[in-house]
Protein backbone atom coordinates (compact mmCIF):
# COMPACT_ATOMS: atom_id res chain seq x y z
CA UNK A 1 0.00 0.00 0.00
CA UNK A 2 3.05 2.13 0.83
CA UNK A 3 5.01 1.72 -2.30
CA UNK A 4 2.46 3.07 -4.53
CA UNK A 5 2.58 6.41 -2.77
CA UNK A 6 5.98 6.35 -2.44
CA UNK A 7 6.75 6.03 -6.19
CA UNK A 8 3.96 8.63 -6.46
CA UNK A 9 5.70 11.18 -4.79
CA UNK A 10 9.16 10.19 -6.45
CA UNK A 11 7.42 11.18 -9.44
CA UNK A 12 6.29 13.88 -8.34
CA UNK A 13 9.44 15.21 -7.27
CA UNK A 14 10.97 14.60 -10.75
CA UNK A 15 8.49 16.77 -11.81
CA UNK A 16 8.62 19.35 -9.73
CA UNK A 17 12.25 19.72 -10.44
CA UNK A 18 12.54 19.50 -13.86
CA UNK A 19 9.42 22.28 -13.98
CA UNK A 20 12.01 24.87 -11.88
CA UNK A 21 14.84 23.91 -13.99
CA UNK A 22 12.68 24.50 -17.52
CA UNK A 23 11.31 27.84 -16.05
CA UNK A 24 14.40 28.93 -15.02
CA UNK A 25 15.66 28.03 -18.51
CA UNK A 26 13.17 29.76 -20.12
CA UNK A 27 12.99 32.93 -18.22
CA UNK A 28 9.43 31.99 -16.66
CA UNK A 29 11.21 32.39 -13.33
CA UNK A 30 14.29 33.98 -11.87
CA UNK A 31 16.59 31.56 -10.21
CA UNK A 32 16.65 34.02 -7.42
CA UNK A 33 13.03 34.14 -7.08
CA UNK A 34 11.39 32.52 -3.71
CA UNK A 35 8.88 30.06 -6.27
CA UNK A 36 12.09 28.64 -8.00
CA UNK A 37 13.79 27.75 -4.38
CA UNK A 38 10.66 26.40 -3.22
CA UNK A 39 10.27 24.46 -5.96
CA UNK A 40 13.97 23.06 -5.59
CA UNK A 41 13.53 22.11 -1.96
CA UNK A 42 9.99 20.46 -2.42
CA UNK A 43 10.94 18.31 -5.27
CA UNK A 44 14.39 17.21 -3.62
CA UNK A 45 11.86 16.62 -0.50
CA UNK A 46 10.08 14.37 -2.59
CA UNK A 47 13.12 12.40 -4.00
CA UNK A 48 14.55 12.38 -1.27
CA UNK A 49 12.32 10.41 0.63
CA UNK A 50 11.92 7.97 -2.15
CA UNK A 51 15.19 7.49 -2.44
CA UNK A 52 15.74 6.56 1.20
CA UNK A 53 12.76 4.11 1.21
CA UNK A 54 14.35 2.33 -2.20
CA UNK A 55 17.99 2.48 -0.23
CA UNK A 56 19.07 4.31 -3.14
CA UNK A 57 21.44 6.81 -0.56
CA UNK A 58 23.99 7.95 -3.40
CA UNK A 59 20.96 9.78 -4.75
CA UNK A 60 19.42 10.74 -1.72
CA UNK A 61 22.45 12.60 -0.73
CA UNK A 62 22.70 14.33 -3.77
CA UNK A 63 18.85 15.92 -2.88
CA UNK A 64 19.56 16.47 0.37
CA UNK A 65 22.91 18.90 -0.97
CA UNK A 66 19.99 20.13 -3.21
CA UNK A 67 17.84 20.91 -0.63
CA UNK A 68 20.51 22.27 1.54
CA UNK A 69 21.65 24.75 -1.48
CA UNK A 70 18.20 25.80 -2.12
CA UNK A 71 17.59 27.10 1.55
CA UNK A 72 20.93 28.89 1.43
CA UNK A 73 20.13 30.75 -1.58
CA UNK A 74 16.69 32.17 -0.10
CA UNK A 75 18.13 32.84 3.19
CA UNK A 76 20.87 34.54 1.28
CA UNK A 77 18.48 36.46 -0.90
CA UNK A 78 16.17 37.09 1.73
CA UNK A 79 19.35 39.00 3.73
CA UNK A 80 20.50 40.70 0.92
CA UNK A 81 16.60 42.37 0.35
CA UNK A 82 16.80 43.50 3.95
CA UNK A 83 19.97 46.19 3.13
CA UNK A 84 19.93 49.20 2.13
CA UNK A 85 20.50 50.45 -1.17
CA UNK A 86 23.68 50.94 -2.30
CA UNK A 87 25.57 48.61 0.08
């Protein structure tokens, strides 16, 4: 009953990624924009847990750096909108 869901939401990570990485690609979104970091970090979420329930941990550690990057670059974003301008 589990595994169903599970590949479901692998899926659905793939897809989620690969949507971020065409808009991005197609200037639909900014790669500094809050969607396209979202994006990142919920479809890594999604691999990542099916990776780890398939054992698969070479690719789960690559989502979890993915993850990892995308919530750096919106906390750095997000601290770099707080400065003044012209610092």
């Amino acid at each position: 009953m589990i595994k169903p869901l599970i590949d479901l939401l692998g899926w659905a990570g793939a897809a989620v990624l690969l949507l971020a990485y065409g808009c991005v690609s197609f200037q639909k979104l900014r790669a500094d924009s809050l969607t396209y970091q979202v994006l990142n970090a919920l479809g890594s979420l999604c691999l990542v847990i099916n990776t780890v329930f398939y054992h698969a941990y070479p690719s789960a550690f690559v989502n979890v750096v993915w993850i990892t990057i995308a919530i750096a670059a919106r906390a750095r974003l997000k601290r770099g909108q707080r400065q003044p301008a012209g610092t």
